[in-house]
PDB file of N, CA and C in Angstrom:
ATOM      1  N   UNK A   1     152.041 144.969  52.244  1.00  0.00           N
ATOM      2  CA  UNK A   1     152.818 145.418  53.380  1.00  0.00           C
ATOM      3  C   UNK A   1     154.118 144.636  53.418  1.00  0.00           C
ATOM      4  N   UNK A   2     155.093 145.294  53.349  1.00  0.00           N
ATOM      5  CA  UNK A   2     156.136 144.489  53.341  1.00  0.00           C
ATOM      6  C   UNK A   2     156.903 144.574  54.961  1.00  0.00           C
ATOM      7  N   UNK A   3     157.324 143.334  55.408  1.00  0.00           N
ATOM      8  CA  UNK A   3     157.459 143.250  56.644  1.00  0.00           C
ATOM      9  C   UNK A   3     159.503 142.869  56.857  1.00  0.00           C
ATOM     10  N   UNK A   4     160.427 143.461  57.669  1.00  0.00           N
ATOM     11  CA  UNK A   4     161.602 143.441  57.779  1.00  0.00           C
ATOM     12  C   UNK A   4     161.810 142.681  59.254  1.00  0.00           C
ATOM     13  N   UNK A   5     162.922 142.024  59.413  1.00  0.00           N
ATOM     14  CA  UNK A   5     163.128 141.472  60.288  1.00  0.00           C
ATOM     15  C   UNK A   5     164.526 141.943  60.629  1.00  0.00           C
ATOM     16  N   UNK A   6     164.748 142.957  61.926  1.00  0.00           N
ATOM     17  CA  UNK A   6     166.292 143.687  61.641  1.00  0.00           C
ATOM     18  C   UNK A   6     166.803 143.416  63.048  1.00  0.00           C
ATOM     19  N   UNK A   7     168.244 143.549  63.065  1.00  0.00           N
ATOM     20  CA  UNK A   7     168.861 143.005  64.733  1.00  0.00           C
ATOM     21  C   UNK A   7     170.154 144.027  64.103  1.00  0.00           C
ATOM     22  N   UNK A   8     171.071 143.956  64.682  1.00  0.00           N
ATOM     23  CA  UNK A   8     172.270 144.853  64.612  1.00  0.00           C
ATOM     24  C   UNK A   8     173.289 144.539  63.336  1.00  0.00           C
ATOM     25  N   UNK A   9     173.280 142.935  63.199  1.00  0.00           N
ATOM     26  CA  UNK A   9     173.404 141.638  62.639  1.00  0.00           C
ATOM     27  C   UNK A   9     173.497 142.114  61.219  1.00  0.00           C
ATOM     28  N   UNK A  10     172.253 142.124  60.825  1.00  0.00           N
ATOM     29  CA  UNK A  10     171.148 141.462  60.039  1.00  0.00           C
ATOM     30  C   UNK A  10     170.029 141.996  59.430  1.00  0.00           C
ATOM     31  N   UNK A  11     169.122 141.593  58.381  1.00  0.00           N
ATOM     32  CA  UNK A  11     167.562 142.436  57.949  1.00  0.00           C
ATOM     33  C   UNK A  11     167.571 140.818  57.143  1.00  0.00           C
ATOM     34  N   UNK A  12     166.108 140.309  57.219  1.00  0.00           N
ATOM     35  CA  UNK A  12     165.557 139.368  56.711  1.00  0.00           C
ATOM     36  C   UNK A  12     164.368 139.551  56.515  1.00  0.00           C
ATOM     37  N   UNK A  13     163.869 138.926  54.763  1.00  0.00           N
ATOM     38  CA  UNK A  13     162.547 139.729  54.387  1.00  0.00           C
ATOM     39  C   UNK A  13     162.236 139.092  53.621  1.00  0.00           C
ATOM     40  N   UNK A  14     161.088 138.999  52.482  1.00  0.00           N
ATOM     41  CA  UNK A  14     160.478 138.225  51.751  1.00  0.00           C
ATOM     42  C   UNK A  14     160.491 139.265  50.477  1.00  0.00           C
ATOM     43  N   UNK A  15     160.958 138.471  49.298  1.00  0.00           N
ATOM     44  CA  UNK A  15     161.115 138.659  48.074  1.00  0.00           C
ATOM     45  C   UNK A  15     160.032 138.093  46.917  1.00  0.00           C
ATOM     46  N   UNK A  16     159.284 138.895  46.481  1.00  0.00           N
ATOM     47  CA  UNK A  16     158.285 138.699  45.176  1.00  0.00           C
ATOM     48  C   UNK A  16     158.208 139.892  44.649  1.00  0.00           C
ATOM     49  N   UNK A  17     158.498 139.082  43.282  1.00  0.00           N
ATOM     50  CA  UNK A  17     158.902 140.285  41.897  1.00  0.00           C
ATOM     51  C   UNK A  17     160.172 140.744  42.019  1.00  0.00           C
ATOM     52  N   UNK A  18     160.656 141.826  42.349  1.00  0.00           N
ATOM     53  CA  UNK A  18     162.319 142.470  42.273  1.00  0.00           C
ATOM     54  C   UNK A  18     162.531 143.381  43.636  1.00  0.00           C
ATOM     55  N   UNK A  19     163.486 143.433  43.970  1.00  0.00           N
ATOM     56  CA  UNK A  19     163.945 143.972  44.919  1.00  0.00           C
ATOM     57  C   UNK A  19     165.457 144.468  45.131  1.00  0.00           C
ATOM     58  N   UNK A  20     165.615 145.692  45.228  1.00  0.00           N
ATOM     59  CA  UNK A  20     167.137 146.415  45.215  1.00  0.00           C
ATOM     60  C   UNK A  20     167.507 146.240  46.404  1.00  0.00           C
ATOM     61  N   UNK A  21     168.599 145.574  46.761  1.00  0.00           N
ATOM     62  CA  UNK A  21     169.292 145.913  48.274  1.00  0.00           C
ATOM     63  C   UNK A  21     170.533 146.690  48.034  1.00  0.00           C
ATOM     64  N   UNK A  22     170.192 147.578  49.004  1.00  0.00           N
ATOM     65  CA  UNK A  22     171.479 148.529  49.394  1.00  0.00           C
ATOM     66  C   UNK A  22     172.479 147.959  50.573  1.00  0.00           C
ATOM     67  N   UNK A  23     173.845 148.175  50.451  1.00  0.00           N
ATOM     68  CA  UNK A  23     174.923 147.936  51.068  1.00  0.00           C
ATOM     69  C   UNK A  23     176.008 148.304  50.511  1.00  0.00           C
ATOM     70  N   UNK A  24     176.729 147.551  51.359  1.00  0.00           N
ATOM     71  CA  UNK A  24     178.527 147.742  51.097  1.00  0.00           C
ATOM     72  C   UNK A  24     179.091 146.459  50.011  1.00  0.00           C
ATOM     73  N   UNK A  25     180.004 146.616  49.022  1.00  0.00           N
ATOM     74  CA  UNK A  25     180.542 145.646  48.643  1.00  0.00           C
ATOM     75  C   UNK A  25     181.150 144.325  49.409  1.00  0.00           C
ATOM     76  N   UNK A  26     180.533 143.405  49.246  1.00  0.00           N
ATOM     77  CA  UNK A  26     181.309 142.317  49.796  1.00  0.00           C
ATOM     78  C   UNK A  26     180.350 141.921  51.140  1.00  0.00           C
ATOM     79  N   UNK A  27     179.102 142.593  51.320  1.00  0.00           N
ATOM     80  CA  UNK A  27     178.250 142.003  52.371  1.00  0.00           C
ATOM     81  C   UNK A  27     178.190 140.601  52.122  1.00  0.00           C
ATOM     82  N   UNK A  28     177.464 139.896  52.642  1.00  0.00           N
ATOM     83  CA  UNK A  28     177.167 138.845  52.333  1.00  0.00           C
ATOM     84  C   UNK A  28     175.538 138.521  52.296  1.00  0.00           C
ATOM     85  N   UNK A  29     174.680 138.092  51.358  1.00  0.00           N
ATOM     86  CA  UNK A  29     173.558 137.864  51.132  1.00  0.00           C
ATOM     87  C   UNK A  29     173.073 136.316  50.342  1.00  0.00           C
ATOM     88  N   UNK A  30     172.213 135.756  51.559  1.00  0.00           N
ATOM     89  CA  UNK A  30     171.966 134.456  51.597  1.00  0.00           C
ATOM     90  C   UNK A  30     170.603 134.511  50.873  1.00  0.00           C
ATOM     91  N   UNK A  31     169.967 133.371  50.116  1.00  0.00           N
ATOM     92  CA  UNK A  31     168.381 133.513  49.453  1.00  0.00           C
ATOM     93  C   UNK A  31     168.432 132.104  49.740  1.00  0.00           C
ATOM     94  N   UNK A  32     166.916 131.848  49.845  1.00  0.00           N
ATOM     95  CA  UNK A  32     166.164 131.037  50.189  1.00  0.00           C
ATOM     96  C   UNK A  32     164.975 130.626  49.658  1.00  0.00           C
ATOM     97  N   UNK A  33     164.588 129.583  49.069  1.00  0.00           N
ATOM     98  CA  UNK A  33     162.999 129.615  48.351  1.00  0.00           C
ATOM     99  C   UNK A  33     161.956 129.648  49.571  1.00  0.00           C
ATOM    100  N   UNK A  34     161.073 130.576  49.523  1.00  0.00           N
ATOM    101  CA  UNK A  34     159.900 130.434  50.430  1.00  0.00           C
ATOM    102  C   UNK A  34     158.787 129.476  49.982  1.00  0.00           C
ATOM    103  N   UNK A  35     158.845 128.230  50.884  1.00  0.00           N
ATOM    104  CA  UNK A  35     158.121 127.358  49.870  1.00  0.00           C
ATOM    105  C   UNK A  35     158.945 125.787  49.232  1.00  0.00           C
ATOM    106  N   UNK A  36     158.377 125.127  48.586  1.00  0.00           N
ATOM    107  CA  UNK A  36     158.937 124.014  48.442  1.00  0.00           C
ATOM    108  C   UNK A  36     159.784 124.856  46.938  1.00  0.00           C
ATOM    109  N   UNK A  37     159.387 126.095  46.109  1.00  0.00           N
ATOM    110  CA  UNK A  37     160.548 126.257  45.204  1.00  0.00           C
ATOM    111  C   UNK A  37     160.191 127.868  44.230  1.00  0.00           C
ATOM    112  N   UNK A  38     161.071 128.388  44.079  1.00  0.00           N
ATOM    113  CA  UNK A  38     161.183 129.482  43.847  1.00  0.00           C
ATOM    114  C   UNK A  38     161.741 129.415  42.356  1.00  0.00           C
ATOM    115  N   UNK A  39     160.925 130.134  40.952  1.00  0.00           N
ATOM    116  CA  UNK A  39     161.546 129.903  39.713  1.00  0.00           C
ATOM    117  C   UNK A  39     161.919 130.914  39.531  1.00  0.00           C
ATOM    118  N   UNK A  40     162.865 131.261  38.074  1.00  0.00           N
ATOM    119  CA  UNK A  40     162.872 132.842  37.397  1.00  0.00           C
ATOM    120  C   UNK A  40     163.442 133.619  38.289  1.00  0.00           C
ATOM    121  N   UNK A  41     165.112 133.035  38.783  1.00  0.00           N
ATOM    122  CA  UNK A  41     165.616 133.845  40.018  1.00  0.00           C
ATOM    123  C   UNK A  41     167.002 134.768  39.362  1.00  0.00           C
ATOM    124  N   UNK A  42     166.721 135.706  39.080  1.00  0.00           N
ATOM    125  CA  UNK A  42     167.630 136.167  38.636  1.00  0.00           C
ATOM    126  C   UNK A  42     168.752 137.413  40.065  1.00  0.00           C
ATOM    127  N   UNK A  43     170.181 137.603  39.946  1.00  0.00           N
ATOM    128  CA  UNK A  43     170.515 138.257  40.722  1.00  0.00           C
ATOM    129  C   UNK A  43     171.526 138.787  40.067  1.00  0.00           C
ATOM    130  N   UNK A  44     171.309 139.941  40.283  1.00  0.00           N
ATOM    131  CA  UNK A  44     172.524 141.046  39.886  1.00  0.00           C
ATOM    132  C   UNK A  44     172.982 142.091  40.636  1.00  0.00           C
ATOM    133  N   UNK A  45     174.313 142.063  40.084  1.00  0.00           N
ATOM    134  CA  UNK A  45     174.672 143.039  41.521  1.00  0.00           C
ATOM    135  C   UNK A  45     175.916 142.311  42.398  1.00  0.00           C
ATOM    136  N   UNK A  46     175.822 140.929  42.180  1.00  0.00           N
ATOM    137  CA  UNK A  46     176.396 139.909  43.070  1.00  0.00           C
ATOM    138  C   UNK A  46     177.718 139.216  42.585  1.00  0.00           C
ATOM    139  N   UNK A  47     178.401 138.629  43.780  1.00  0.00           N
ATOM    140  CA  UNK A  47     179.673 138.357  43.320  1.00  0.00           C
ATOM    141  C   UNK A  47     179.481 137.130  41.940  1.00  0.00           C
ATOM    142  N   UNK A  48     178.095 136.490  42.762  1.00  0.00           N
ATOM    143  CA  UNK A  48     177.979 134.911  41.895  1.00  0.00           C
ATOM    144  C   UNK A  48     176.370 135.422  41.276  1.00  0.00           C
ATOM    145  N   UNK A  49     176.275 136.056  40.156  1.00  0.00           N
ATOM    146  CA  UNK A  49     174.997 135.653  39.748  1.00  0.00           C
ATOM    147  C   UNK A  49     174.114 134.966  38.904  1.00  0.00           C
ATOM    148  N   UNK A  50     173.099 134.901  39.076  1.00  0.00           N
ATOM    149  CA  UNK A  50     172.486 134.326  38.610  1.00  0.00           C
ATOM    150  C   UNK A  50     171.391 134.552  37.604  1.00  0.00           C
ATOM    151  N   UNK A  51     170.801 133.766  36.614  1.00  0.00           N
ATOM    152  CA  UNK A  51     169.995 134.171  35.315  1.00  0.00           C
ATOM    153  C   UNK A  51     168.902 133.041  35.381  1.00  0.00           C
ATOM    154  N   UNK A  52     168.094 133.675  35.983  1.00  0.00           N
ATOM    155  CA  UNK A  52     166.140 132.740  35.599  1.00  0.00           C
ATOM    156  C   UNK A  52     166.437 131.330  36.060  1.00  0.00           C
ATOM    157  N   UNK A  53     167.816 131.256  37.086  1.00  0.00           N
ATOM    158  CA  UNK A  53     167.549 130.215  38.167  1.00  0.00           C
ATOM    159  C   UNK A  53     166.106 129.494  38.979  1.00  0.00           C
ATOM    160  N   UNK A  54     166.543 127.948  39.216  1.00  0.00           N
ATOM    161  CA  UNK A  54     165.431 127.601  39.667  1.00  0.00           C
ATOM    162  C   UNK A  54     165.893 127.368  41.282  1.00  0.00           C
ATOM    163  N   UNK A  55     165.249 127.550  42.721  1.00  0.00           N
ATOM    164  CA  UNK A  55     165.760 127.125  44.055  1.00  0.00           C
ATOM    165  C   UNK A  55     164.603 126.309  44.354  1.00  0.00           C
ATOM    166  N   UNK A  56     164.963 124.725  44.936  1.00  0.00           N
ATOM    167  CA  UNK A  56     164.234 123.937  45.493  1.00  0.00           C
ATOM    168  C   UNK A  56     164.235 124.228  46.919  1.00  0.00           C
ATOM    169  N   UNK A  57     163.781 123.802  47.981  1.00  0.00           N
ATOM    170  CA  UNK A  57     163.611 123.612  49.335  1.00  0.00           C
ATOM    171  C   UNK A  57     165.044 122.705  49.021  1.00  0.00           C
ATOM    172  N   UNK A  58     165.638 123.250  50.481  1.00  0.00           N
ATOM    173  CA  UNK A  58     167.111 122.464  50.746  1.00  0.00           C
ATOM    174  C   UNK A  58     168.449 122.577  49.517  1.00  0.00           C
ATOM    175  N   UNK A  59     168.661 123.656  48.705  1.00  0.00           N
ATOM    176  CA  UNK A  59     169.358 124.300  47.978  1.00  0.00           C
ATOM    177  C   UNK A  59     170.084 124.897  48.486  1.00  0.00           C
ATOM    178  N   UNK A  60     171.679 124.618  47.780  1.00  0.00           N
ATOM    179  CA  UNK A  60     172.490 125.537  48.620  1.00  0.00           C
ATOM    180  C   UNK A  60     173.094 126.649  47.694  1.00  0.00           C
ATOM    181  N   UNK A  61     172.346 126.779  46.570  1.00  0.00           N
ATOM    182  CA  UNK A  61     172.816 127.714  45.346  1.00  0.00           C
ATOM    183  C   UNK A  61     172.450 128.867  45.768  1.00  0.00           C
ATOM    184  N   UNK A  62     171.798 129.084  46.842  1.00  0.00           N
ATOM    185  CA  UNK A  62     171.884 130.948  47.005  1.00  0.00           C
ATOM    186  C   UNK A  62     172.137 131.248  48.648  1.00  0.00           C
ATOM    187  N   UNK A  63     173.480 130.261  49.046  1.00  0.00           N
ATOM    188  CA  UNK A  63     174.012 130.663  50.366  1.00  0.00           C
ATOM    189  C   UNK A  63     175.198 131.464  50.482  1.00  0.00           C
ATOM    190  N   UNK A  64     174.925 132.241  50.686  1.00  0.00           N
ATOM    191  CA  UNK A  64     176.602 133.088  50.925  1.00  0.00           C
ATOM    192  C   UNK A  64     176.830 134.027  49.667  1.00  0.00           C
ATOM    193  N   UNK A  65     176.424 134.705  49.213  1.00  0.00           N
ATOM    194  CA  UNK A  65     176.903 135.071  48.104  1.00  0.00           C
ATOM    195  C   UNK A  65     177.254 136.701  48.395  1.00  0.00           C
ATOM    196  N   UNK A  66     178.386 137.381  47.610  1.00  0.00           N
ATOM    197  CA  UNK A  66     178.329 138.622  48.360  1.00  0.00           C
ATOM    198  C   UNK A  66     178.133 139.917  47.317  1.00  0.00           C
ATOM    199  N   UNK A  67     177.659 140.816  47.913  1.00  0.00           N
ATOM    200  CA  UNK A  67     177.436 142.050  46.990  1.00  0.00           C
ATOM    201  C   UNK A  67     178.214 142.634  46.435  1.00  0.00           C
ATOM    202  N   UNK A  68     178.593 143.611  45.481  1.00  0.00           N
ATOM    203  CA  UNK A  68     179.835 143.314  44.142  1.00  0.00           C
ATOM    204  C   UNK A  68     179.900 144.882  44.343  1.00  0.00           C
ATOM    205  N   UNK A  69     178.954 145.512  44.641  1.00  0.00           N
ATOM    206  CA  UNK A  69     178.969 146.683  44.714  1.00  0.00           C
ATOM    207  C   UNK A  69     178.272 147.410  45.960  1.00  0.00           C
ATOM    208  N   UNK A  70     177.819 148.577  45.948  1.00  0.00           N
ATOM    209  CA  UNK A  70     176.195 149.412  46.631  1.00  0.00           C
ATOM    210  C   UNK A  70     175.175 148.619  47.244  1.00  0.00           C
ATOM    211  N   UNK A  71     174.606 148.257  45.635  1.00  0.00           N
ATOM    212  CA  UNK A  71     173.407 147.333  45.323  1.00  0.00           C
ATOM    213  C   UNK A  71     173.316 146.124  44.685  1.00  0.00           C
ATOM    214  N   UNK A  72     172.278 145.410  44.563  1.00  0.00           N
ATOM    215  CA  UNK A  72     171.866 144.210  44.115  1.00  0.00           C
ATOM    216  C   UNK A  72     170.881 144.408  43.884  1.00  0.00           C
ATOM    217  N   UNK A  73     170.535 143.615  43.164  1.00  0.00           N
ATOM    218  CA  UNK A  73     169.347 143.482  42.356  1.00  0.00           C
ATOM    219  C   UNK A  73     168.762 141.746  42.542  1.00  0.00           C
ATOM    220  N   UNK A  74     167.334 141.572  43.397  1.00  0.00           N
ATOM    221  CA  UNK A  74     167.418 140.075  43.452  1.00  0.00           C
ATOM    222  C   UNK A  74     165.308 139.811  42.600  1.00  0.00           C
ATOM    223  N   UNK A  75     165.788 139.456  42.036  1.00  0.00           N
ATOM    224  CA  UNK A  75     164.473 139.277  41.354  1.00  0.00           C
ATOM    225  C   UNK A  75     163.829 137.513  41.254  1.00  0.00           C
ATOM    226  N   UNK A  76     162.593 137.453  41.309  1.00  0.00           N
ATOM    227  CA  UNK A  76     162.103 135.963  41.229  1.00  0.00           C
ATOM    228  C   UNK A  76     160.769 136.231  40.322  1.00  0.00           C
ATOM    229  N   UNK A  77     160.718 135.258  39.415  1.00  0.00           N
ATOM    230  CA  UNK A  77     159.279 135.103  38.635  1.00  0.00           C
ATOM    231  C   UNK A  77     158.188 134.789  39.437  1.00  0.00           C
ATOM    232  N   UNK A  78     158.233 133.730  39.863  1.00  0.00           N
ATOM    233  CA  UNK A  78     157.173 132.715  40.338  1.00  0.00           C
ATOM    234  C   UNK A  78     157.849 131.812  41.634  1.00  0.00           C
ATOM    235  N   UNK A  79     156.769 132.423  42.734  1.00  0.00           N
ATOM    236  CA  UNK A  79     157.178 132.052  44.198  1.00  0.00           C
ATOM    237  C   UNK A  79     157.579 133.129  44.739  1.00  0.00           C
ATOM    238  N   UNK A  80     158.265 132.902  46.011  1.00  0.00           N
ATOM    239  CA  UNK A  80     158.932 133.580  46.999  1.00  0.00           C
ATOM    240  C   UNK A  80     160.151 133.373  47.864  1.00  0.00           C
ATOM    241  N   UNK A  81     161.061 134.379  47.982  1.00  0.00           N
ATOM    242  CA  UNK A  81     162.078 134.230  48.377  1.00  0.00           C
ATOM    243  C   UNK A  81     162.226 134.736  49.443  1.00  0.00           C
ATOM    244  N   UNK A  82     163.085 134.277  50.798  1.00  0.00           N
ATOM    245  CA  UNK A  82     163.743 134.260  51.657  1.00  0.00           C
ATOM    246  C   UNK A  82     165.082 134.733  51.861  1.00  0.00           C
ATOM    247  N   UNK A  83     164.930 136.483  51.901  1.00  0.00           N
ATOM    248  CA  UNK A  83     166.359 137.205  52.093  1.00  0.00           C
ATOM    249  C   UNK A  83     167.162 137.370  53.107  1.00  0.00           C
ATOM    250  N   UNK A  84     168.344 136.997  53.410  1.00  0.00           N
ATOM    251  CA  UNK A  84     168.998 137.354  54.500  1.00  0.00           C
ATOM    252  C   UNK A  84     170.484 137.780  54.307  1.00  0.00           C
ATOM    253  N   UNK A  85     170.151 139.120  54.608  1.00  0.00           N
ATOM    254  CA  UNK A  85     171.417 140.371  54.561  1.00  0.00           C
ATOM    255  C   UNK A  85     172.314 140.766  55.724  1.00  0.00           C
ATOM    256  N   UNK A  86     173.391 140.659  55.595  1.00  0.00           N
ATOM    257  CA  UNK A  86     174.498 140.571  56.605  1.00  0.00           C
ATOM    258  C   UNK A  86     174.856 141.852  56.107  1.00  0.00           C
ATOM    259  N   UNK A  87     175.272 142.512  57.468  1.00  0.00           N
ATOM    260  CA  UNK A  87     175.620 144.047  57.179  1.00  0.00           C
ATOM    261  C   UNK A  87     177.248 143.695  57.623  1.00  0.00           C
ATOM    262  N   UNK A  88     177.781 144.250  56.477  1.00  0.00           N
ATOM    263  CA  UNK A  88     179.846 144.134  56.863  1.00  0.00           C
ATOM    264  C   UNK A  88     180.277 144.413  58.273  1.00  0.00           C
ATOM    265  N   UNK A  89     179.476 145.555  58.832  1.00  0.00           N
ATOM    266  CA  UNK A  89     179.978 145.986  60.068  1.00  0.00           C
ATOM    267  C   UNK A  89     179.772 144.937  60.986  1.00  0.00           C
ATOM    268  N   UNK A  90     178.726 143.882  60.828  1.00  0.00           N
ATOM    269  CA  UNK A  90     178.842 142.942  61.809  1.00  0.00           C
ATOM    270  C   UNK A  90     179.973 142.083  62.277  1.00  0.00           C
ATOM    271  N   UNK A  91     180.756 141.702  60.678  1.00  0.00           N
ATOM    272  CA  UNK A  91     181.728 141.149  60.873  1.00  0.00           C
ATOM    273  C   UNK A  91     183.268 141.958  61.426  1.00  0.00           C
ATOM    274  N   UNK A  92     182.794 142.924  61.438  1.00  0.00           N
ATOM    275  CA  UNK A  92     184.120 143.993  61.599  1.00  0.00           C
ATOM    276  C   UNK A  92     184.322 144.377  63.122  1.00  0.00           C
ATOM    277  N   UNK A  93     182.666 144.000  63.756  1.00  0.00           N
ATOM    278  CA  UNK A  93     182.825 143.678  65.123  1.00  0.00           C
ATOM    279  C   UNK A  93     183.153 142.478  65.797  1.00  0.00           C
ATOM    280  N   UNK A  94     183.328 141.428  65.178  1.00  0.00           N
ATOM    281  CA  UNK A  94     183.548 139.989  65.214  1.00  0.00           C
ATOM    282  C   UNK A  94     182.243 139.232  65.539  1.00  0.00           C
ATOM    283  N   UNK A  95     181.116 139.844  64.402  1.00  0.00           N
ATOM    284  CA  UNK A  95     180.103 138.965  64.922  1.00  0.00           C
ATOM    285  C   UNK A  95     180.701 138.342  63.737  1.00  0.00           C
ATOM    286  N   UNK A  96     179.130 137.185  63.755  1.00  0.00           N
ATOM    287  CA  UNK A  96     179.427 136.214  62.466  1.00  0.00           C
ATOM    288  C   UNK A  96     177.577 136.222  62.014  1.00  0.00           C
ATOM    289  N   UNK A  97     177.830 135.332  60.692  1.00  0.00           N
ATOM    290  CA  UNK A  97     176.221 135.082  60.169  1.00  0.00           C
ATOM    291  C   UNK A  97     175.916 133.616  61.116  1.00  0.00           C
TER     292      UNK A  97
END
């Protein structure tokens, strides 16, 4: 069961195995290791990505990064990740992350 966490904002969710996010170019999408560490993190799709990355607890290698296109592509081997997706329109209303 996969479970979403959504506000006007925002959608925050848990990542194991691969996962496509849809959006606008230039969202902004934050990752997080669920857990003391998350291996085999690959992301594509993204302004900054990444190839079979490792994220410890307290890592700041997957804060802010923004979508390059549509989609992304955020994949992890081993562990779980902590997604949090900023929808453009938030900022276009003057919210913030």
């Amino acid at each position: 069961v996969r479970t979403v966490l959504v506000d006007e904002n925002c959608e925050v969710f848990l990542v194991r195995g691969r996962h496509e996010i849809s959006g606008e170019a230039g969202e902004i999408v934050s990752i997080f290791p669920f857990g003391q560490r998350a291996e085999g993190i690959t992301l594509e799709g993204f302004a900054y990505p990444l190839h079979e990355a490792t994220l410890e607890i307290g890592s700041t290698l997957g804060v802010s990064n923004l979508l390059a296109g549509e989609t992304g592509v955020v994949t992890v081997v081993r562990g779980a990740l902590l997604v949090v997706h900023y929808a453009k329109a938030a900022f276009e209303k003057g919210g913030r992350p």
